[in-house]
N, C-alpha and C. Protein backbone atom coordinates (compact mmCIF):
# COMPACT_ATOMS: atom_id res chain seq x y z
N UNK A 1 7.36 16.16 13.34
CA UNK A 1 7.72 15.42 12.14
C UNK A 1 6.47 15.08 11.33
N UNK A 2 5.48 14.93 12.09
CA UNK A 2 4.32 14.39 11.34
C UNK A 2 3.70 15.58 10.41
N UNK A 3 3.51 16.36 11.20
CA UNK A 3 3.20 17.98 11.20
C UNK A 3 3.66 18.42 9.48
N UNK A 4 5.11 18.33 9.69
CA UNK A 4 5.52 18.85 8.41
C UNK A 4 5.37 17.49 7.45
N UNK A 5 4.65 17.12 7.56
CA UNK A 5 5.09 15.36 6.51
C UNK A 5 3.65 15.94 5.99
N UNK A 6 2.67 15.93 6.71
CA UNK A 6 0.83 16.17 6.57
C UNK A 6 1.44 17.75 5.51
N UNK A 7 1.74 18.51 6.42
CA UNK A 7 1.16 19.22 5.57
C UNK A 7 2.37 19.91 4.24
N UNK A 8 3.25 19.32 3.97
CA UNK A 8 4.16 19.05 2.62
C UNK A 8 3.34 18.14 1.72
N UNK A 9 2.57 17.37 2.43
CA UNK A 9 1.68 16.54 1.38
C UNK A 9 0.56 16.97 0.87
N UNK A 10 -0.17 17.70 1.63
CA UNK A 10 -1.41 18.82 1.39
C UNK A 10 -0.68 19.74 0.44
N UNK A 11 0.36 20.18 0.67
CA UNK A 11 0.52 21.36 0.18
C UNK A 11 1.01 20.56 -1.55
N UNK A 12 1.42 19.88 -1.31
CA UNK A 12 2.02 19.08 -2.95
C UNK A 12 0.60 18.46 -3.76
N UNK A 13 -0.52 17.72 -3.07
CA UNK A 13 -1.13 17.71 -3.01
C UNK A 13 -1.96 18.77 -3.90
N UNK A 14 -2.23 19.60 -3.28
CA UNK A 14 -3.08 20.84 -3.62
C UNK A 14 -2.86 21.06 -4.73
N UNK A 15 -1.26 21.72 -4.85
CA UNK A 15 -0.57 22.52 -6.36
C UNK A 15 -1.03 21.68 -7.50
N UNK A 16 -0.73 20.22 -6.94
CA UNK A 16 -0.64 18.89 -8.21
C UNK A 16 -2.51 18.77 -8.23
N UNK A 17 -3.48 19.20 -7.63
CA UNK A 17 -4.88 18.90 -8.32
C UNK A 17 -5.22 20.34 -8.99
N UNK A 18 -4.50 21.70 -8.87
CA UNK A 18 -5.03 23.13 -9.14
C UNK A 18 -4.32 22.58 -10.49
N UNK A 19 -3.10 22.01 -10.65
CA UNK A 19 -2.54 21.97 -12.32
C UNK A 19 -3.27 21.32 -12.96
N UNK A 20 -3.49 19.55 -12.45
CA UNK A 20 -4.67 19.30 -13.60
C UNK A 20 -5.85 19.46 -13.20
N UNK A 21 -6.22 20.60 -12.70
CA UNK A 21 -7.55 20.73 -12.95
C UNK A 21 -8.99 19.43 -12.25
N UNK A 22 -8.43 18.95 -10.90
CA UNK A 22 -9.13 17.74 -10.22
C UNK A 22 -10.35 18.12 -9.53
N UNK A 23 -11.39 17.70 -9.96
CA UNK A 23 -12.73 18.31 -9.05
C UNK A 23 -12.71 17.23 -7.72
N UNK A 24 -13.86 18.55 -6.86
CA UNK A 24 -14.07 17.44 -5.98
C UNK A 24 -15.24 17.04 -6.05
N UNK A 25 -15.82 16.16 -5.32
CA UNK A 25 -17.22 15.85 -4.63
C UNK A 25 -18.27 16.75 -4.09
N UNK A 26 -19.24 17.65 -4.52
CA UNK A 26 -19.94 18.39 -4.49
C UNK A 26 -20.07 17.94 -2.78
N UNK A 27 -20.56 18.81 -1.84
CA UNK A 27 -20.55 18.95 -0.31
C UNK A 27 -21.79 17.80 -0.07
N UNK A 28 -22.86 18.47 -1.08
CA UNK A 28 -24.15 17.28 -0.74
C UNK A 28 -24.10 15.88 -1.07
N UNK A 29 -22.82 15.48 -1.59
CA UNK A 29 -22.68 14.14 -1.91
C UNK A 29 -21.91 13.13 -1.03
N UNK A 30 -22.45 12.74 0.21
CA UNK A 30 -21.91 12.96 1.70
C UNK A 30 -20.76 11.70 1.21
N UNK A 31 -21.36 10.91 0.44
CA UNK A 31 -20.71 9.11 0.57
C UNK A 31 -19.12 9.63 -0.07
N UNK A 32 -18.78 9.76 -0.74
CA UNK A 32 -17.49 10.36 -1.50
C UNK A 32 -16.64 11.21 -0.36
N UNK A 33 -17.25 11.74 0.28
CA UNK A 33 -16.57 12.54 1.32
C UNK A 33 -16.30 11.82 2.28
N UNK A 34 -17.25 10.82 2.34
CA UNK A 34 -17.11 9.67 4.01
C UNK A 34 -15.27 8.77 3.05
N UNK A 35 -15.57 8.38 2.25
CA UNK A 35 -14.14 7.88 1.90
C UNK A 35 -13.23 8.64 1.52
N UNK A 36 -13.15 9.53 1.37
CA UNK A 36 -12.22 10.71 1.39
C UNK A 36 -11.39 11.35 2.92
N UNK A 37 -12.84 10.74 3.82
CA UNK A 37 -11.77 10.96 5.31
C UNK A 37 -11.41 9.78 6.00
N UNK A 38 -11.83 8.56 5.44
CA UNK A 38 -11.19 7.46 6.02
C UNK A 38 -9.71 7.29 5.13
N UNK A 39 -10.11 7.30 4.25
CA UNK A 39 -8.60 7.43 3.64
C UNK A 39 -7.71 8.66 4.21
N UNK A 40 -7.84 9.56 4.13
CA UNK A 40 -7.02 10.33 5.44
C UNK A 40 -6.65 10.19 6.86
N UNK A 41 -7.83 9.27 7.71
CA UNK A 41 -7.38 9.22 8.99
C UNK A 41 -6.34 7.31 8.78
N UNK A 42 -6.60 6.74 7.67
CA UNK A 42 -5.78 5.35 7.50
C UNK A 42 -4.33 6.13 7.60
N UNK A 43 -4.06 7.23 6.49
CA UNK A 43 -2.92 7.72 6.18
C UNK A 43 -2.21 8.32 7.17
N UNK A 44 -3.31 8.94 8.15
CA UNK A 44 -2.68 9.42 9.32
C UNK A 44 -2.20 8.45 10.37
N UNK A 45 -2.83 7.42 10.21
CA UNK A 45 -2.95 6.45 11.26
C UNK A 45 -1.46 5.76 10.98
N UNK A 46 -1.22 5.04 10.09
CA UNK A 46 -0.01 4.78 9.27
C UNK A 46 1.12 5.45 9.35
N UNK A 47 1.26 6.91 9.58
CA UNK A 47 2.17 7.20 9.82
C UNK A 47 2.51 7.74 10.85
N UNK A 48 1.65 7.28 12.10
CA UNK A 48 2.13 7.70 13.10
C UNK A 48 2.15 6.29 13.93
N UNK A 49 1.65 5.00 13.50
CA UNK A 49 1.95 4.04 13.73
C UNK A 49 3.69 3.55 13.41
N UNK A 50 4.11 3.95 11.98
CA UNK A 50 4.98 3.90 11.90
C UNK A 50 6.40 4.58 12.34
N UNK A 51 5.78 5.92 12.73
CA UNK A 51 6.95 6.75 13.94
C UNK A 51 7.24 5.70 14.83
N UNK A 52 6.03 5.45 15.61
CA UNK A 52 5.80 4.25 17.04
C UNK A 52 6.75 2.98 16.81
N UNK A 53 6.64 2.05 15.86
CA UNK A 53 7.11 1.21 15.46
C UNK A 53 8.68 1.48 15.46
N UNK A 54 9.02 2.17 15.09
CA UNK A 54 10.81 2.45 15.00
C UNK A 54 10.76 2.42 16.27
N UNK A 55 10.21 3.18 17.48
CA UNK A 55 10.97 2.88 19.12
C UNK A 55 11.10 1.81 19.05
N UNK A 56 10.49 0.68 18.54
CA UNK A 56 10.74 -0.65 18.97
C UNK A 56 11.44 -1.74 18.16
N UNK A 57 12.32 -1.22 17.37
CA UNK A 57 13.33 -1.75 16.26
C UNK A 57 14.14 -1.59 16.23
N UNK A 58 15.30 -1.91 15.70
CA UNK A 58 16.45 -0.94 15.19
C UNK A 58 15.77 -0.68 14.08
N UNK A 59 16.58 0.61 13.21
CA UNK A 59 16.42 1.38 12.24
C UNK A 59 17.00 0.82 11.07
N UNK A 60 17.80 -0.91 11.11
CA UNK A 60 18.45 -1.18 10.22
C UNK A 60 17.33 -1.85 9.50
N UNK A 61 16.93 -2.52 10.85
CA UNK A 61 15.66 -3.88 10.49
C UNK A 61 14.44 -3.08 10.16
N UNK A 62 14.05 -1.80 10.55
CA UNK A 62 13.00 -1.21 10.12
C UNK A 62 13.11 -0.88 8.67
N UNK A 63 14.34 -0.94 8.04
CA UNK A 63 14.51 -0.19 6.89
C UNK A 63 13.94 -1.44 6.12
N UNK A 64 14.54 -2.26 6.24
CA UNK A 64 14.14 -3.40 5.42
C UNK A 64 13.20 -4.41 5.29
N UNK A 65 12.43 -4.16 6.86
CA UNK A 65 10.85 -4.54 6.60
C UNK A 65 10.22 -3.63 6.33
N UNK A 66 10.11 -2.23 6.03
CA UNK A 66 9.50 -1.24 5.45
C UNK A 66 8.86 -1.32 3.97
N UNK A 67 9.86 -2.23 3.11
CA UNK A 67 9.36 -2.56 1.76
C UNK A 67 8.23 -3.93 1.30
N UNK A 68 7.87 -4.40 2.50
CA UNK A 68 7.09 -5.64 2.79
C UNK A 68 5.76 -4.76 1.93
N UNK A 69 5.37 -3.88 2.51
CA UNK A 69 4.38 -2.99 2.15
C UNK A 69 3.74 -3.12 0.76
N UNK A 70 4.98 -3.03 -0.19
CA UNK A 70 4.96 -3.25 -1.49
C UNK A 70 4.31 -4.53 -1.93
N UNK A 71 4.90 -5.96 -1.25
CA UNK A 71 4.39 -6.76 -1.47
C UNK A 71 2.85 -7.22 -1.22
N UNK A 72 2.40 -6.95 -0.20
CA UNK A 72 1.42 -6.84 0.82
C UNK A 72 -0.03 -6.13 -0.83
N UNK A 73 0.56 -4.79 -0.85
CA UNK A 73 0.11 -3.91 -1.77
C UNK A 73 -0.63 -5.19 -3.17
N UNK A 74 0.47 -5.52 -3.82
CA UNK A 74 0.82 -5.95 -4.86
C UNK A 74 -0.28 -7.63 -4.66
N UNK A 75 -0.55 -8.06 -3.47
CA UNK A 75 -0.25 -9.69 -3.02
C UNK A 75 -2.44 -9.44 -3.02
N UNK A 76 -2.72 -8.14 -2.06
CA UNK A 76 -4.43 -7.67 -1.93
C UNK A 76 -4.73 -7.05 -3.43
N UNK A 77 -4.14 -6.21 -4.13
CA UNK A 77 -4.48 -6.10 -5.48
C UNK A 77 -4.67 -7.62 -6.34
N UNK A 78 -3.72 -8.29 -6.28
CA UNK A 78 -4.42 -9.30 -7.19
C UNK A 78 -5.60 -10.35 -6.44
N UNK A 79 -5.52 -10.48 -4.91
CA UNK A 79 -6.37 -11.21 -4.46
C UNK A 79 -8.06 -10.48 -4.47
N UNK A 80 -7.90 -9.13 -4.15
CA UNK A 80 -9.37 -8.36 -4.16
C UNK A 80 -10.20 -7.92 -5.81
N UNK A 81 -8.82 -7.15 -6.86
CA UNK A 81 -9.17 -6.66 -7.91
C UNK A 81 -8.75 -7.19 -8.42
N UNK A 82 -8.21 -8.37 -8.72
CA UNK A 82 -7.66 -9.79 -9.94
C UNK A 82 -6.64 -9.39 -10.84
N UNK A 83 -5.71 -8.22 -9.95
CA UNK A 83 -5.13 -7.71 -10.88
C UNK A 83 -3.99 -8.18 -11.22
N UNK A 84 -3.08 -7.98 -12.87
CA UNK A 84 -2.59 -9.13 -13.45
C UNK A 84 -1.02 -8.79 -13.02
N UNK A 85 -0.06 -9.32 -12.51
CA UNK A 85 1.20 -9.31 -11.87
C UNK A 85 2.32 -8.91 -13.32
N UNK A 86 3.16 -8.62 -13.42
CA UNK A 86 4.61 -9.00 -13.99
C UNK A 86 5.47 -9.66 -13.56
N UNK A 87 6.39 -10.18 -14.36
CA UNK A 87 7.71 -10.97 -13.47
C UNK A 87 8.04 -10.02 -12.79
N UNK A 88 8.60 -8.56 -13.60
CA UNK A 88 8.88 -7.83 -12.65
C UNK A 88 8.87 -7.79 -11.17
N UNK A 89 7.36 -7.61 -10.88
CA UNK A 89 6.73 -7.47 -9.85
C UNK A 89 7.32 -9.07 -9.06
N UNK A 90 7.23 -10.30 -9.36
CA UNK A 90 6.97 -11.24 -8.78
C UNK A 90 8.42 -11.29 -8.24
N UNK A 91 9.25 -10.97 -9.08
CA UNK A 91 10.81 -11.39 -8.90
C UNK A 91 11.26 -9.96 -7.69
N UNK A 92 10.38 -8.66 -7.65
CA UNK A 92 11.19 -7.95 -6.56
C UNK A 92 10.31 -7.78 -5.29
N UNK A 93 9.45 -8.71 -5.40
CA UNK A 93 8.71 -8.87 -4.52
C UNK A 93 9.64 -10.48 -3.54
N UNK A 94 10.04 -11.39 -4.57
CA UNK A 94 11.01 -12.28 -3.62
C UNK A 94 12.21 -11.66 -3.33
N UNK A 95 12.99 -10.34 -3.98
CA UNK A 95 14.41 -9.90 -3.46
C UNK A 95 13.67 -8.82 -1.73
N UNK A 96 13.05 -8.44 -1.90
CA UNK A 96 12.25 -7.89 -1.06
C UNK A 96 12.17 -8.93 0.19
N UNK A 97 11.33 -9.62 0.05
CA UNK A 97 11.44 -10.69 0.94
C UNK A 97 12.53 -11.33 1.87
N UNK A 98 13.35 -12.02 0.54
CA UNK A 98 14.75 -11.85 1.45
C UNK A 98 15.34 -11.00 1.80
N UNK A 99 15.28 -9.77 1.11
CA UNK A 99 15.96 -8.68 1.90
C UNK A 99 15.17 -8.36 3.62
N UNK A 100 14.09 -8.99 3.85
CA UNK A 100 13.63 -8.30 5.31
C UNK A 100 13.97 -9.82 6.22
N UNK A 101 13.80 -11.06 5.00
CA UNK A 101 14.02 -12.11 6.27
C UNK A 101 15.40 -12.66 6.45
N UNK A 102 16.65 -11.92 5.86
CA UNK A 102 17.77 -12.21 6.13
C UNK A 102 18.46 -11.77 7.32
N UNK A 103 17.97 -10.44 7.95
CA UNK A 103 18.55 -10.26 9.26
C UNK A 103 17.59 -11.11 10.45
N UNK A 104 16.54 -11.49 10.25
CA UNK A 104 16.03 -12.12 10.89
C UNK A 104 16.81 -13.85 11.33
N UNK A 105 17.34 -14.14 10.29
CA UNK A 105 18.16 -15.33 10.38
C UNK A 105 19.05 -15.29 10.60
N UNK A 106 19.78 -14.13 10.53
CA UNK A 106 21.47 -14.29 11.17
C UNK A 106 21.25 -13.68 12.63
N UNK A 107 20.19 -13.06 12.63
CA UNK A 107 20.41 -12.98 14.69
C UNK A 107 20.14 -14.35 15.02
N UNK A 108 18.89 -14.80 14.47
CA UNK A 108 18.65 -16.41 15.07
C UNK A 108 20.10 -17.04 14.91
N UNK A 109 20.64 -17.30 14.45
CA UNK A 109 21.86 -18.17 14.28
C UNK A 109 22.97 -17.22 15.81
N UNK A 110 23.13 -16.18 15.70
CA UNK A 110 23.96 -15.50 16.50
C UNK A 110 23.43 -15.67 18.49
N UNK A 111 21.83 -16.82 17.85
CA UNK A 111 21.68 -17.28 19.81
C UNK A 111 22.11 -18.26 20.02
């Protein structure tokens, strides 16, 4: 599963930098390349953390803490790069929320 996930993304990847035309980092420019593979082994890491993680869930509750991410995303962007929110953002970032901490409360109630 991972296998074809990596490399559907390489391969989408690829097509989508040959169309616009995306350079890379010349070979001798080591620093650009050093973050170019940590960001790949995070991505790898991530999604094979997240295979792992479903053995130990149901798939209902995984679905719906899966979008936490977003917030998380959204919550280090404005705390690191000051970056400026929308309601948008603020308002589906609380439906989000409740959407992951509502099954959490009706099992508690169901002990």
């Amino acid at each position: 599963m991972m296998l074809l996930d990596g490399s559907s993304t390489f391969t989408i990847g690829l097509i989508g930098s040959l169309i616009i035309k995306e350079t890379l980092p010349p070979l001798s420019n080591i620093s650009p390349w050093i973050w170019i593979i940590a960001f790949a082994v995070a991505n790898l890491s991530a999604s094979f953390l997240l295979i792992r993680g479903f053995k130990y869930i149901e798939a209902q509750t995984g679905s719906l803490i899966l979008p936490m991410e977003i917030i998380f995303a959204s919550l280090f962007g404005f705390i690191f790069f000051r970056e400026v929110l929308s309601i948008n953002v603020y308002l589906g970032g609380i439906f989000i929320f409740l959407a992951a901490t509502l099954p959490a409360l009706k099992s508690s109630d169901n002990q």
